[in-house]
Protein backbone atom coordinates (compact mmCIF):
# COMPACT_ATOMS: atom_id res chain seq x y z
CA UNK A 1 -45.68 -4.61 16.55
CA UNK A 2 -41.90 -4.98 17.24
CA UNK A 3 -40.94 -1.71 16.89
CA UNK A 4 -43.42 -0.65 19.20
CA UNK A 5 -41.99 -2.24 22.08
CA UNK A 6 -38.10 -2.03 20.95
CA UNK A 7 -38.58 1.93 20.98
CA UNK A 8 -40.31 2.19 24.43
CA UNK A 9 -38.05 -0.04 25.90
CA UNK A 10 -35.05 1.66 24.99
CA UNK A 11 -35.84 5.09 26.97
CA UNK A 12 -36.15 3.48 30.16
CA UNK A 13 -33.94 3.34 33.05
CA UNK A 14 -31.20 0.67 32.95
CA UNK A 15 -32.89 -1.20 36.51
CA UNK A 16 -36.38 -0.90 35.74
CA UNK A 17 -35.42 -2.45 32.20
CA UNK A 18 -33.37 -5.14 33.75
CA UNK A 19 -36.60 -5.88 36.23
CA UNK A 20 -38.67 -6.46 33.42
CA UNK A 21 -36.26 -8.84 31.65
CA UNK A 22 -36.29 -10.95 34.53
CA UNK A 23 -40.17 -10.91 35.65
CA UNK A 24 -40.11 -12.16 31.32
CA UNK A 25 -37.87 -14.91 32.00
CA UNK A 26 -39.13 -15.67 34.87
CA UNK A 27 -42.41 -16.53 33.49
CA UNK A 28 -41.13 -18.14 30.24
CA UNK A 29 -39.24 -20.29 31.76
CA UNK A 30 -41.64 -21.38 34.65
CA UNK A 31 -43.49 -24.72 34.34
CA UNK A 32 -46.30 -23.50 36.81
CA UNK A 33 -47.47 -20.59 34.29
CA UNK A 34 -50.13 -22.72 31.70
CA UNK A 35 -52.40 -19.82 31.02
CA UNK A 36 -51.67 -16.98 28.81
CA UNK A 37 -49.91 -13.96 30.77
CA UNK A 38 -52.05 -10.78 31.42
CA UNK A 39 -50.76 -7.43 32.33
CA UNK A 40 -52.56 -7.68 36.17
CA UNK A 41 -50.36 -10.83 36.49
CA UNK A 42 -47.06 -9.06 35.15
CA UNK A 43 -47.92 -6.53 37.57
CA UNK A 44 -48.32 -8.93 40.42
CA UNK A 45 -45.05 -10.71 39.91
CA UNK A 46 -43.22 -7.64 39.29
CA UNK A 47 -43.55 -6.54 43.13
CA UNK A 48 -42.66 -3.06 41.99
CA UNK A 49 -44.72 0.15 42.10
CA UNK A 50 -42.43 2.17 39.75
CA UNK A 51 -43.86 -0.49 36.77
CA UNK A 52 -46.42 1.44 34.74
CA UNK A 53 -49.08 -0.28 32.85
CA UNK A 54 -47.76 0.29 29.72
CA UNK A 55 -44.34 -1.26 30.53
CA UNK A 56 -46.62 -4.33 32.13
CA UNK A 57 -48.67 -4.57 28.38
CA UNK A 58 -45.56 -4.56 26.90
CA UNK A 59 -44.01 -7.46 29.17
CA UNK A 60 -47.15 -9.34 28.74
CA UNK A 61 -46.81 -9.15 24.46
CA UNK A 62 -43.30 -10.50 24.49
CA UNK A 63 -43.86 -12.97 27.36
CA UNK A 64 -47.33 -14.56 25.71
CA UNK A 65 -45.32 -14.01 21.81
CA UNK A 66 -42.30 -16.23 22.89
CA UNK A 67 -44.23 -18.81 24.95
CA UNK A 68 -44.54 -21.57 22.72
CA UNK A 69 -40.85 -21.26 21.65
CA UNK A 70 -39.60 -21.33 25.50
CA UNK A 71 -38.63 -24.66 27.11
CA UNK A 72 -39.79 -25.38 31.06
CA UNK A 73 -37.52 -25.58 33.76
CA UNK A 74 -37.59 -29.13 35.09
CA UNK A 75 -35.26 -30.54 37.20
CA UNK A 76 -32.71 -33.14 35.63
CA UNK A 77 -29.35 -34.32 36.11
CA UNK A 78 -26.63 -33.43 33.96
CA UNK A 79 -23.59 -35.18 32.39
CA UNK A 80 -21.29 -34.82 35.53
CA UNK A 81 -24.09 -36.25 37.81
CA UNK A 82 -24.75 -33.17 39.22
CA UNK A 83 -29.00 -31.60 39.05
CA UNK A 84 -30.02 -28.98 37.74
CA UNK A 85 -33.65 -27.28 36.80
CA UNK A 86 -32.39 -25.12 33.86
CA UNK A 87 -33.98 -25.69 30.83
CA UNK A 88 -32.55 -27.39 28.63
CA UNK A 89 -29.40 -26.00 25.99
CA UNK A 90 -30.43 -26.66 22.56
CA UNK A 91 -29.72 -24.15 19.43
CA UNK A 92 -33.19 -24.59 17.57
CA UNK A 93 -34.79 -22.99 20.98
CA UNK A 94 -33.00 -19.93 20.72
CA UNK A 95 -34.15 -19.39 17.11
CA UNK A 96 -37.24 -17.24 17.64
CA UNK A 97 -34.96 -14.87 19.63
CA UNK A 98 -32.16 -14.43 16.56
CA UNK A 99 -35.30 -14.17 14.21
CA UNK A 100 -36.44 -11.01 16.38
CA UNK A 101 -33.27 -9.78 16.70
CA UNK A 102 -32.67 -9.71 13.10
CA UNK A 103 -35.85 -8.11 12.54
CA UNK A 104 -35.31 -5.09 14.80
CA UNK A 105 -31.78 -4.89 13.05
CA UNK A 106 -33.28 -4.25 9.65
CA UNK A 107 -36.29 -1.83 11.45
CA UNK A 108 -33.85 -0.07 12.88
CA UNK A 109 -31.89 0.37 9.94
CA UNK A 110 -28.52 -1.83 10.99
CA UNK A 111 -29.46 -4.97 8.33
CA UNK A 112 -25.73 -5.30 8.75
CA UNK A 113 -26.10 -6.77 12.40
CA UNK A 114 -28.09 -9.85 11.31
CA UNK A 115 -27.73 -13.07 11.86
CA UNK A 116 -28.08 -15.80 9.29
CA UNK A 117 -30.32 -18.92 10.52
CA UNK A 118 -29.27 -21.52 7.74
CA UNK A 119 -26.83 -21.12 4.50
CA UNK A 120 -28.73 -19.72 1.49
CA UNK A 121 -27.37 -21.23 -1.93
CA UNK A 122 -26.93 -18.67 -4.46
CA UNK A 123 -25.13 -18.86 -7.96
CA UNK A 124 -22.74 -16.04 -6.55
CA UNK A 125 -22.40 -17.84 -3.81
CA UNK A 126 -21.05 -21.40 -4.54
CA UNK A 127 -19.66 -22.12 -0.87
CA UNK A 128 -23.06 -21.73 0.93
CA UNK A 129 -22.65 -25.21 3.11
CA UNK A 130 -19.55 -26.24 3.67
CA UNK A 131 -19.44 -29.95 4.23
CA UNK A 132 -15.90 -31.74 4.71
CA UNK A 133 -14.14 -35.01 5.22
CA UNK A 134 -15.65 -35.37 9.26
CA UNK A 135 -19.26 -34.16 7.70
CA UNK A 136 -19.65 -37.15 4.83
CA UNK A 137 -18.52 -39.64 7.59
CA UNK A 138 -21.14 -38.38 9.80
CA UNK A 139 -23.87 -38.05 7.31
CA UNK A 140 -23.19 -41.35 5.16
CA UNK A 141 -21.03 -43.65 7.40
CA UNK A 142 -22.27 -43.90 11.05
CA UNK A 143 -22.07 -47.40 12.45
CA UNK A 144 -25.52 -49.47 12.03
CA UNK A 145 -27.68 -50.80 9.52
CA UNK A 146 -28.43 -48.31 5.91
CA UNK A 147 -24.68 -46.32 6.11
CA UNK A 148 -21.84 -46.80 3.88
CA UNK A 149 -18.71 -48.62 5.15
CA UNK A 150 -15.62 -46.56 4.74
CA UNK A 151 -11.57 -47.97 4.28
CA UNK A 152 -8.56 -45.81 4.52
CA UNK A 153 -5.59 -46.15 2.31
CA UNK A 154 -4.29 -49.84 4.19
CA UNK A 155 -7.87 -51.17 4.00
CA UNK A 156 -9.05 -50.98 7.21
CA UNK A 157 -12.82 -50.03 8.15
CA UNK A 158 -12.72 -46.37 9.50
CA UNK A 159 -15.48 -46.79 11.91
CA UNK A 160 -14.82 -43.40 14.53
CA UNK A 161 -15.45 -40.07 13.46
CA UNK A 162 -11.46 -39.67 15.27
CA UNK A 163 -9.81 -41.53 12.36
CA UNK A 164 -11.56 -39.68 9.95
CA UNK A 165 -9.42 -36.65 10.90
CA UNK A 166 -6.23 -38.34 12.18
CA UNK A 167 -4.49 -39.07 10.40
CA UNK A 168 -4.90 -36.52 7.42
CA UNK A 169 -4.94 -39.20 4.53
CA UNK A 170 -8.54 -40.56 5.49
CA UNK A 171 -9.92 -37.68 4.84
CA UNK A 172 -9.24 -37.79 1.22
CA UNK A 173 -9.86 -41.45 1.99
CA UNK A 174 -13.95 -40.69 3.16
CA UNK A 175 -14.43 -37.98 0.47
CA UNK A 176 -12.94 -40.17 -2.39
CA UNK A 177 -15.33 -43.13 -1.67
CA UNK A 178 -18.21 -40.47 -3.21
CA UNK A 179 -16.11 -37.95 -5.14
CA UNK A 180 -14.46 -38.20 -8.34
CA UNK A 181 -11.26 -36.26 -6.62
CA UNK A 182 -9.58 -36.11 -9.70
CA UNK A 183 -11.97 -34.21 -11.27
CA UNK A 184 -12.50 -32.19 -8.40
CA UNK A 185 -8.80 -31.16 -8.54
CA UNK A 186 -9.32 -30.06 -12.31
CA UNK A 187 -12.32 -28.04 -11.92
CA UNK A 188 -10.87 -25.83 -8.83
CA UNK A 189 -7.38 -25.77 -10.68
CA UNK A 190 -9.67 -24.41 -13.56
CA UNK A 191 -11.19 -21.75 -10.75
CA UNK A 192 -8.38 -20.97 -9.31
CA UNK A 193 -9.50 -22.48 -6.09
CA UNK A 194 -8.07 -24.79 -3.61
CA UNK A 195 -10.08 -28.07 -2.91
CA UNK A 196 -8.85 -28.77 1.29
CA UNK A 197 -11.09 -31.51 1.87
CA UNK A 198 -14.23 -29.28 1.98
């Protein structure tokens, strides 16, 4: 159903195809469209003759597809006071776009051009998430109630996710409160690797 759409697309003009693109964000983005999207409405909003009813059906599949993925525009203010009705940045929300983008890769024969969503462990593959010094403190030693307290090499509480990096020596400090470093050190010196606080 993808490929479909990928291969019509790709022999039209470079204006009509940017038209289209924005008549689709339009309406993904708009919080006044509830209902699903049919190709009369495309048509109607694209204000544009030289749209055929094909390239309308095919507007109305991606628009009605990527729907429930899209967030609304809404107005808000953003960190420097100023407003704004984009919607709002967040990685998970662009997720059903890399997922369709990797799959037209691979139909189109360019697997090589994916993206990975999340690191896949794999015995061949022993670094697939990295997780150093600043990672642990953020995972196991946030301030509040249920987290670990931390101490660097004097004793005192590292309580920022700043000292954790600065200076160097806490971050074996973090990583040796839950790692046996020593034997760390002896099983990369066996594997010829190099341990770097990761």
């Amino acid at each position: 159903m993808l490929f479909t759409p990928v291969l019509f697309v790709s022999i039209m003009p470079a204006a009509k195809l940017d038209k289209l693109e924005a008549i689709c964000r339009t309406l993904l983005e708009s919080p006044n469209v509830e209902r699903k999207v049919d190709a009369k409405y495309i048509r109607k909003s694209a204000f544009a003759k030289e749209v055929s009813d094909r390239e309308c059906k095919v507007a109305c599949m991606i628009v009605n597809a990527l729907r429930p993925f899209i967030p609304r525009r809404s107005e808000r203010t953003k960190s420097d006071g100023s407003r704004t009705n984009l919607p709002p940045p967040h990685v998970c929300l662009r997720a059903p776009f890399l997922i369709i983008a990797n799959t037209i890769f691979r139909i189109t024969g360019h697997p090589e051009f994916a993206r990975e969503i999340a690191p896949h462990a794999s015995t061949g593959r022993p670094n697939a998430l990295i997780l150093g010094a600043a990672g642990f403190y953020q995972a196991l030693c946030r301030s509040g109630a249920g987290y670990f307290d931390v101490k660097d090499g004097n004793g005192t509480p590292i309580t920022s996710i700043a000292k954790v990096t600065n200076p160097t020596e806490n971050k074996e400090a973090v990583l040796g409160a839950f790692l046996d470093l020593r034997r760390v050190e002896l099983t990369c010196n066996e594997q010829g690797i190099e341990f770097s606080d990761r």
